[in-house]
Protein backbone atom coordinates (compact mmCIF):
# COMPACT_ATOMS: atom_id res chain seq x y z
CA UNK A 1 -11.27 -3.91 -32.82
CA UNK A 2 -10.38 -6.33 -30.40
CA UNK A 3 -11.89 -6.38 -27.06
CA UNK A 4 -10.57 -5.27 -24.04
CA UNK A 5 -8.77 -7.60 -21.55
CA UNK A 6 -9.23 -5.39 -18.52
CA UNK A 7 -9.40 -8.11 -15.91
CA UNK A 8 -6.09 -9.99 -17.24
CA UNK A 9 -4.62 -6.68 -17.65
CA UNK A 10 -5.23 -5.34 -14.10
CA UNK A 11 -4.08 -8.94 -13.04
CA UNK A 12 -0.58 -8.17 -13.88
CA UNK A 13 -0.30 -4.09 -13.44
CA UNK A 14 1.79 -3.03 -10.86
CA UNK A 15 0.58 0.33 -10.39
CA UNK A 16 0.08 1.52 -7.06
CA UNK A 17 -2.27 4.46 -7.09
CA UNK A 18 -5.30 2.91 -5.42
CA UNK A 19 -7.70 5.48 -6.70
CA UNK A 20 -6.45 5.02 -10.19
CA UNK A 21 -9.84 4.24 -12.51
CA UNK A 22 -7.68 3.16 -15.26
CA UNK A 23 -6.42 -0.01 -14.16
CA UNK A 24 -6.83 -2.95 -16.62
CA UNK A 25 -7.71 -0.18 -19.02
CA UNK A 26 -4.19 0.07 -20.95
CA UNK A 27 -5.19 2.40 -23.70
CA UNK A 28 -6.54 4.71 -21.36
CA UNK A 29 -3.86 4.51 -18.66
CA UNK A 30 -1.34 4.95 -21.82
CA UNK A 31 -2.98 7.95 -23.03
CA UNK A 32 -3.59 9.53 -19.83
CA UNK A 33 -0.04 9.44 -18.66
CA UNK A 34 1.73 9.98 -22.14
CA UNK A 35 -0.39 13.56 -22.05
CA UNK A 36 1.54 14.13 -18.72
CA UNK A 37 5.01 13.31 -20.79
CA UNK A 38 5.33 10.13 -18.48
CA UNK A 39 4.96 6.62 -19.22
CA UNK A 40 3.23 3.93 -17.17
CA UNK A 41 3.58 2.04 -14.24
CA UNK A 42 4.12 -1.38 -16.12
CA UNK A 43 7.09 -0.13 -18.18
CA UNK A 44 9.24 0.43 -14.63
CA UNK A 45 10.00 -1.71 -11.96
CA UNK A 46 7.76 -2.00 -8.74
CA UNK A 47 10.74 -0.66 -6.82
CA UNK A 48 10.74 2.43 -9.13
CA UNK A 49 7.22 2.65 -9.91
CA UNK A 50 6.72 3.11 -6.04
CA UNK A 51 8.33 6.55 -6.21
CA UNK A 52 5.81 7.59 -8.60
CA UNK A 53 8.58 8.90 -10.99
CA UNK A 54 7.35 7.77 -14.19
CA UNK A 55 9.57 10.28 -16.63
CA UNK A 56 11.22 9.52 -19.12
CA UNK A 57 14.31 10.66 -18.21
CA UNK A 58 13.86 8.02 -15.45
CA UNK A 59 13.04 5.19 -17.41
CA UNK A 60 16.43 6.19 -19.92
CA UNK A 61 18.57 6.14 -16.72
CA UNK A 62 16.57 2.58 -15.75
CA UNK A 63 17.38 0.77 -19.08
CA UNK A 64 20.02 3.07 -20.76
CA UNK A 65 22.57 0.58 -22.09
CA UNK A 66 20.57 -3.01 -21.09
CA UNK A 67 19.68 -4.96 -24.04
């Protein structure tokens, strides 16, 4: 298994939860909010990810019909 790349991960995540211990930690973060029926901050746009909507009905209505 490859190792984890935590530091260049949380270099480029654009989640804004400060408390969040998940941070860098993609698997876990993925996991965590998939078991919510959500998706993660990266997948949405920092504008969007602000409002903490991370459903997926919000993230069809984002990128329904771009390419």
């Amino acid at each position: 298994m490859s190792e984890c790349k935590s530091a260049k991960n949380k270099a480029r995540c654009n989640c804004s939860w400060e408390p969040c211990s998940r941070k860098g930690l993609c698997c876990d973060c993925l996991a965590y909010h998939w078991s919510l029926g959500e998706l993660p901050a990266c997948l949405f746009p920092d504008a969007v990810e602000k409002t903490y909507d991370r459903s997926l009905r919000k993230f069809i209505e984002i990128y329904k019909g771009k390419a």
